[in-house]
C-alpha atoms as a PDB file:
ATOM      1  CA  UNK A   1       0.000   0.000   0.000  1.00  0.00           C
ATOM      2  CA  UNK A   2       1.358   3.770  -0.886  1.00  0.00           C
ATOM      3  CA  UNK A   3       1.208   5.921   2.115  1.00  0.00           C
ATOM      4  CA  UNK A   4       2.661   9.110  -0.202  1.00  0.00           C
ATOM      5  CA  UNK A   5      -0.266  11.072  -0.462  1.00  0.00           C
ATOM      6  CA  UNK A   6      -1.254  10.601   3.679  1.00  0.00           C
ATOM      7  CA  UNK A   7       2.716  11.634   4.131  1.00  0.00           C
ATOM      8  CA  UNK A   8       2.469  14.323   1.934  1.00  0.00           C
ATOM      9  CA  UNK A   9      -0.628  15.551   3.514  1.00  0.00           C
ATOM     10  CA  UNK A  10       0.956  15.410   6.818  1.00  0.00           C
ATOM     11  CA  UNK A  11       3.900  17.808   5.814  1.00  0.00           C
ATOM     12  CA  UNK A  12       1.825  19.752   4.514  1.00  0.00           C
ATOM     13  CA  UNK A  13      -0.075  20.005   7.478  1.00  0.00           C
ATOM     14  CA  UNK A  14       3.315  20.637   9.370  1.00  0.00           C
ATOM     15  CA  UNK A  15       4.458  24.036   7.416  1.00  0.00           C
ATOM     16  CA  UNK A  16       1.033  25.411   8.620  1.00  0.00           C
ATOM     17  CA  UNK A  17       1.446  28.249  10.547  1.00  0.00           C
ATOM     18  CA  UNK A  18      -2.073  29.052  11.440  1.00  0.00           C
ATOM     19  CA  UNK A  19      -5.332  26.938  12.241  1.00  0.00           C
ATOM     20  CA  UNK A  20      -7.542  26.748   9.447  1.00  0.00           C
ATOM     21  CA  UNK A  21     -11.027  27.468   9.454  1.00  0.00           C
ATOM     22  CA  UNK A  22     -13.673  25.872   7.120  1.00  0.00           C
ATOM     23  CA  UNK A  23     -15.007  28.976   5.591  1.00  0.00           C
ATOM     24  CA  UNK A  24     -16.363  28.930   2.548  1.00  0.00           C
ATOM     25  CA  UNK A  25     -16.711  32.272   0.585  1.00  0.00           C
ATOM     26  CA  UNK A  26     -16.252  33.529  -3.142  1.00  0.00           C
ATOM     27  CA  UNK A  27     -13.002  34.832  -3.809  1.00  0.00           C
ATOM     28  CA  UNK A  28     -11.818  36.687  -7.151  1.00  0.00           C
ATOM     29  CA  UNK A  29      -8.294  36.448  -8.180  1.00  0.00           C
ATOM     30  CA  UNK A  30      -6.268  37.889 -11.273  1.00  0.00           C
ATOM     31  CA  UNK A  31      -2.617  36.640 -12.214  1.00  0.00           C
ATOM     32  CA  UNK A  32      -0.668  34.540 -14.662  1.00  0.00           C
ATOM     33  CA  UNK A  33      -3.112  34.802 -17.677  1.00  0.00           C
ATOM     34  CA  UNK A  34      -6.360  33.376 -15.161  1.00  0.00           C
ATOM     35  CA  UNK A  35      -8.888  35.676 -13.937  1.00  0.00           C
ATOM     36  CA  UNK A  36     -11.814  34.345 -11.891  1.00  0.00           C
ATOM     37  CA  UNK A  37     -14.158  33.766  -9.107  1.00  0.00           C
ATOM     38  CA  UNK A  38     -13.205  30.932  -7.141  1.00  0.00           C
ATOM     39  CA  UNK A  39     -14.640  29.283  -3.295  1.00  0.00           C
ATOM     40  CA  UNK A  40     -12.213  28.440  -0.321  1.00  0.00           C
ATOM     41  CA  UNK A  41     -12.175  25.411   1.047  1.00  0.00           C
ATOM     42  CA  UNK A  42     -10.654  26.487   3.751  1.00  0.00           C
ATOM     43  CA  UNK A  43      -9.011  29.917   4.827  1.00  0.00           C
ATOM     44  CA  UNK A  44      -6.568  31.127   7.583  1.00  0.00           C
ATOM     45  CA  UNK A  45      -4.380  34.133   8.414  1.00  0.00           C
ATOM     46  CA  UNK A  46      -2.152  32.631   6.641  1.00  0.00           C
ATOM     47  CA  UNK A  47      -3.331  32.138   3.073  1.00  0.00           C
ATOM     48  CA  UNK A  48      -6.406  29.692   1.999  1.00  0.00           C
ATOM     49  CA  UNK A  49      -7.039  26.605  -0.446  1.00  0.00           C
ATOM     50  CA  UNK A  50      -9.241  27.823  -3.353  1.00  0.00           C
ATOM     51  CA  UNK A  51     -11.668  26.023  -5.277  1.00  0.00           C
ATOM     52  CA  UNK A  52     -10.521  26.680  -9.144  1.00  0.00           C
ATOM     53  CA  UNK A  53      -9.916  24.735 -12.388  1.00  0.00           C
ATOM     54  CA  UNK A  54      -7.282  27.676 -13.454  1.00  0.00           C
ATOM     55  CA  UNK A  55      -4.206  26.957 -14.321  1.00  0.00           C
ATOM     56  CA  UNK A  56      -1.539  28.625 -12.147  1.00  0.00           C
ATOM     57  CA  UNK A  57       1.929  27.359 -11.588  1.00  0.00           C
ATOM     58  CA  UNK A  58       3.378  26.836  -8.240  1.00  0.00           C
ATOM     59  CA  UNK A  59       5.113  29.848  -7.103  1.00  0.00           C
ATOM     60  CA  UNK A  60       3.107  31.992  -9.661  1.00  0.00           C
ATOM     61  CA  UNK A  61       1.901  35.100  -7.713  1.00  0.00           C
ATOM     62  CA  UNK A  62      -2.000  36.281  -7.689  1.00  0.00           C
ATOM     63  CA  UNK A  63      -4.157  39.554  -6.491  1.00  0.00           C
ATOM     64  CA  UNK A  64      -6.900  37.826  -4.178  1.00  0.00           C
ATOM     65  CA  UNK A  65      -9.747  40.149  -3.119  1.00  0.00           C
ATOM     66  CA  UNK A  66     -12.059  38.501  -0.463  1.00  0.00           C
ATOM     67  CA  UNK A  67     -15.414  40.049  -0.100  1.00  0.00           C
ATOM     68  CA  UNK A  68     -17.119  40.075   3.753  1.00  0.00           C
ATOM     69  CA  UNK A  69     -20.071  42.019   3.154  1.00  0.00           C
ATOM     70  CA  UNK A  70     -19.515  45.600   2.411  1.00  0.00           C
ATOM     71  CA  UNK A  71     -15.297  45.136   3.598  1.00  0.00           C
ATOM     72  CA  UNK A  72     -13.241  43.137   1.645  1.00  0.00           C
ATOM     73  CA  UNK A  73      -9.567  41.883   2.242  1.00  0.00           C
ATOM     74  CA  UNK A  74      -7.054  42.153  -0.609  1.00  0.00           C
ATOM     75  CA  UNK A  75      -3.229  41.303  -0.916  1.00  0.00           C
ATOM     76  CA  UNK A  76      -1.364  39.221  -3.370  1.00  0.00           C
ATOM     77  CA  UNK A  77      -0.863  35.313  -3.034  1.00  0.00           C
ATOM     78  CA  UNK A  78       1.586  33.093  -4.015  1.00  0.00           C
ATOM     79  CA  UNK A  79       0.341  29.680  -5.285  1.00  0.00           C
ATOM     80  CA  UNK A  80       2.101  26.717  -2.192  1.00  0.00           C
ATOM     81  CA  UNK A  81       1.003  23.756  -3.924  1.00  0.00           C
ATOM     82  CA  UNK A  82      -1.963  22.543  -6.996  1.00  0.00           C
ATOM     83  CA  UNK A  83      -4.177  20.384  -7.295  1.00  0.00           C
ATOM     84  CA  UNK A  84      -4.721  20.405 -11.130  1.00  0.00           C
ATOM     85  CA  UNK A  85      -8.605  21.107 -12.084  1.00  0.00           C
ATOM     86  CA  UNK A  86      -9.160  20.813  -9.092  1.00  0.00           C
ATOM     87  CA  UNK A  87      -7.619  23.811  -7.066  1.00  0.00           C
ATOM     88  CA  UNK A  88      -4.891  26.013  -5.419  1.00  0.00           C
ATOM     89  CA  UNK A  89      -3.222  26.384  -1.971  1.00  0.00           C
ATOM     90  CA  UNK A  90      -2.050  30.473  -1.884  1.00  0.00           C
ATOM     91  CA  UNK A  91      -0.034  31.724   0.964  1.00  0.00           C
ATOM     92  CA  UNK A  92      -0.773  35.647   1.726  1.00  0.00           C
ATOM     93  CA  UNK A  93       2.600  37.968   0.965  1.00  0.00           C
ATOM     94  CA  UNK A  94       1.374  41.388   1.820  1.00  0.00           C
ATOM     95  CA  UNK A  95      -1.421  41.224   3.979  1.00  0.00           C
ATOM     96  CA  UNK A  96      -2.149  44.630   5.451  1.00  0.00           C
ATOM     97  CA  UNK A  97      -2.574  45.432   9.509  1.00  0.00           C
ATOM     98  CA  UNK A  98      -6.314  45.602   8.772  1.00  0.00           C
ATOM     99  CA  UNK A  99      -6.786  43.436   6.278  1.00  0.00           C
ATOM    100  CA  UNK A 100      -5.133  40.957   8.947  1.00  0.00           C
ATOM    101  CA  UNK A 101      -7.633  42.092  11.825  1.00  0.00           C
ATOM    102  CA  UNK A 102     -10.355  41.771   9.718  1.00  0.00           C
ATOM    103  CA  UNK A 103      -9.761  38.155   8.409  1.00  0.00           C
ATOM    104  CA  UNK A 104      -9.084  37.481  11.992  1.00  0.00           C
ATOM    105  CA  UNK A 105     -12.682  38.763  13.020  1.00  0.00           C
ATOM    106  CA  UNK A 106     -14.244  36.922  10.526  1.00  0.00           C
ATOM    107  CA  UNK A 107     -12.617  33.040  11.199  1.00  0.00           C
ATOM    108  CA  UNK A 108     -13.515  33.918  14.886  1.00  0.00           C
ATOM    109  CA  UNK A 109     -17.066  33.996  14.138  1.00  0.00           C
ATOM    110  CA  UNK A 110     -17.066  30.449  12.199  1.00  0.00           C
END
């Protein structure tokens, strides 16, 4: 039996710097030739998992603007890890002050 994708899983699990949150809203991106409305899976103060059939490399960077009502959070992402068609794992580069204290408020309430 392969265990590679439960090891994989687990290191990936280990570079996480921040609890994740099941929060599912729509997020729109632009970079690398893909523009688009996506869902998280799952979102942290960290970065988030995206739900996406666009095509964007590892390392490849993105604008990400999440909407909460009438605020919305914006920064650029860089793309961790793909799942091809399926989706992207981004890691948050320039998150503001208040763009962090507002994500924060928002994964409290889930």
């Amino acid at each position: 039996m392969n265990d590679e994708p439960e090891e994989e899983l687990e290191a990936q699990e280990e570079r996480r710097h921040y609890d994740r949150a099941r929060l599912i809203v729509d997020v729109v991106f632009d970079g690398q030739d893909s523009t688009g409305v996506a869902s998280t899976k799952d979102i942290s103060l960290g970065g988030l998992y995206m739900n996406t059939k666009a095509d964007i490399p590892e390392g490849g960077q993105l604008m990400v603007r999440i909407p909460f009502g009438k605020r919305e959070v914006v920064c650029t992402a860089e793309v961790v890890y793909r799942n091809p068609g399926l989706g992207l794992g981004v890691r948050f580069l320039d998150l503001s002050d208040d763009s962090r204290a507002m994500l924060d408020q928002e994964l409290s309430n889930v």
